[in-house]
Protein backbone atom coordinates (compact mmCIF):
# COMPACT_ATOMS: atom_id res chain seq x y z
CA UNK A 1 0.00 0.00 0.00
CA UNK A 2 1.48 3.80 -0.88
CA UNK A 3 -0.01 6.39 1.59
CA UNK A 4 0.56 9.99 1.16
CA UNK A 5 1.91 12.42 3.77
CA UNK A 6 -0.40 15.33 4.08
CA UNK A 7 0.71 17.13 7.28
CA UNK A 8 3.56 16.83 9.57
CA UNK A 9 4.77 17.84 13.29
CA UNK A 10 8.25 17.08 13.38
CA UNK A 11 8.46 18.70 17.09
CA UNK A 12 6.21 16.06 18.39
CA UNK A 13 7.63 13.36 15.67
CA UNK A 14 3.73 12.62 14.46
CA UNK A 15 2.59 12.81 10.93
CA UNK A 16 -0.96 12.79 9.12
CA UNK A 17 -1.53 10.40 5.88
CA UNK A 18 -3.34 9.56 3.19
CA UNK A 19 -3.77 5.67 2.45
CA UNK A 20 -6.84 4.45 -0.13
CA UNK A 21 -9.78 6.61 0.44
CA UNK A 22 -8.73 6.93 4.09
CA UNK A 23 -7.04 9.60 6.42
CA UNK A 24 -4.70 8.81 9.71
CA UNK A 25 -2.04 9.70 11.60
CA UNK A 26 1.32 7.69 12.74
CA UNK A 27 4.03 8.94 15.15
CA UNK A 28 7.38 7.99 13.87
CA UNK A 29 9.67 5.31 15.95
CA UNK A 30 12.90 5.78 13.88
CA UNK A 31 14.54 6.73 11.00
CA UNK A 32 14.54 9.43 8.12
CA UNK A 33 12.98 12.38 8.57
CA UNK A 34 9.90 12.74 6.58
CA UNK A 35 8.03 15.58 4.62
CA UNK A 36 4.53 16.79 3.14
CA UNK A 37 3.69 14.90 0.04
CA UNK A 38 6.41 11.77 0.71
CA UNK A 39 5.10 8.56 -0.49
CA UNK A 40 5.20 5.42 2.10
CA UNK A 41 5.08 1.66 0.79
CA UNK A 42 3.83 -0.98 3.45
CA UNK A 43 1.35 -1.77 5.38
CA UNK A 44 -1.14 0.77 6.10
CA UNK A 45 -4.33 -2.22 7.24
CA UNK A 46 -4.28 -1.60 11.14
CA UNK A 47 -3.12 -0.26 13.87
CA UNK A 48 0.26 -0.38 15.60
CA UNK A 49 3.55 -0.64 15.26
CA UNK A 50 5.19 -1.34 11.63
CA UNK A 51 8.11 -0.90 9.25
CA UNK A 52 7.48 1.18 6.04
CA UNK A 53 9.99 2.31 3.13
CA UNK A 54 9.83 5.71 2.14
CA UNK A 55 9.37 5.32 -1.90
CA UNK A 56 12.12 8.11 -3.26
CA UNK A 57 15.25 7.72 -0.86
CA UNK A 58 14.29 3.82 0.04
CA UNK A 59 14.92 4.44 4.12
CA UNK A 60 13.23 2.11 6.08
CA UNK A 61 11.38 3.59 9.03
CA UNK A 62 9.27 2.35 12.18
CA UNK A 63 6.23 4.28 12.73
CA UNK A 64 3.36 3.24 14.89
CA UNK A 65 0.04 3.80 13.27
CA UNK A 66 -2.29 5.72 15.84
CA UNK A 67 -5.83 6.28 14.28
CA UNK A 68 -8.02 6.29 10.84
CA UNK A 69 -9.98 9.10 10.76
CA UNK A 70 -11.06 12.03 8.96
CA UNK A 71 -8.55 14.81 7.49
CA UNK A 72 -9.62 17.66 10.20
CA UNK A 73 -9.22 15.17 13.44
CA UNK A 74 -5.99 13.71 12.01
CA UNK A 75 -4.74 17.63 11.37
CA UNK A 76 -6.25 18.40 15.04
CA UNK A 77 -3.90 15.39 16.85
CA UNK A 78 -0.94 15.44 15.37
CA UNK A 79 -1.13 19.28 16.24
CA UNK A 80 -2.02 19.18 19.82
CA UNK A 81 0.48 19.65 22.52
């Protein structure tokens, strides 16, 4: 599965996606940073911990999938402090 970053907060390390019709937010365990509109490969099915490659520089990362939800309560997480 590709899923599309659409917002980030480095500061607190989480980041809002896009994955097949659906919206989320993961907060990343390790690795390269990442930016708006980077492209993920792997799977984006559930919840939890997994390991994803980020499609143009091939870096693996960990991230641990929070929540699928809609654009506006993704944007509102990953923003609060």
């Amino acid at each position: 599965m590709e899923a599309t970053i659409v917002a980030t907060n480095k500061r607190k390390g989480l980041y809002a996606f896009f994955c097949d019709g659906d919206y989320g937010y993961f907060e990343l365990l390790g690795g390269e940073d990442i930016n708006v509109e980077d492209v993920l490969v792997g799977d984006f099915s559930s919840l939890g911990s997994t390991t994803v490659k980020i499609l143009d520089s091939k870096e693996i990362i960990d991230i641990f999938i929070e929540d699928f939800c809609s654009f506006e309560f993704a944007i509102e997480r990953i923003s609060k402090d």
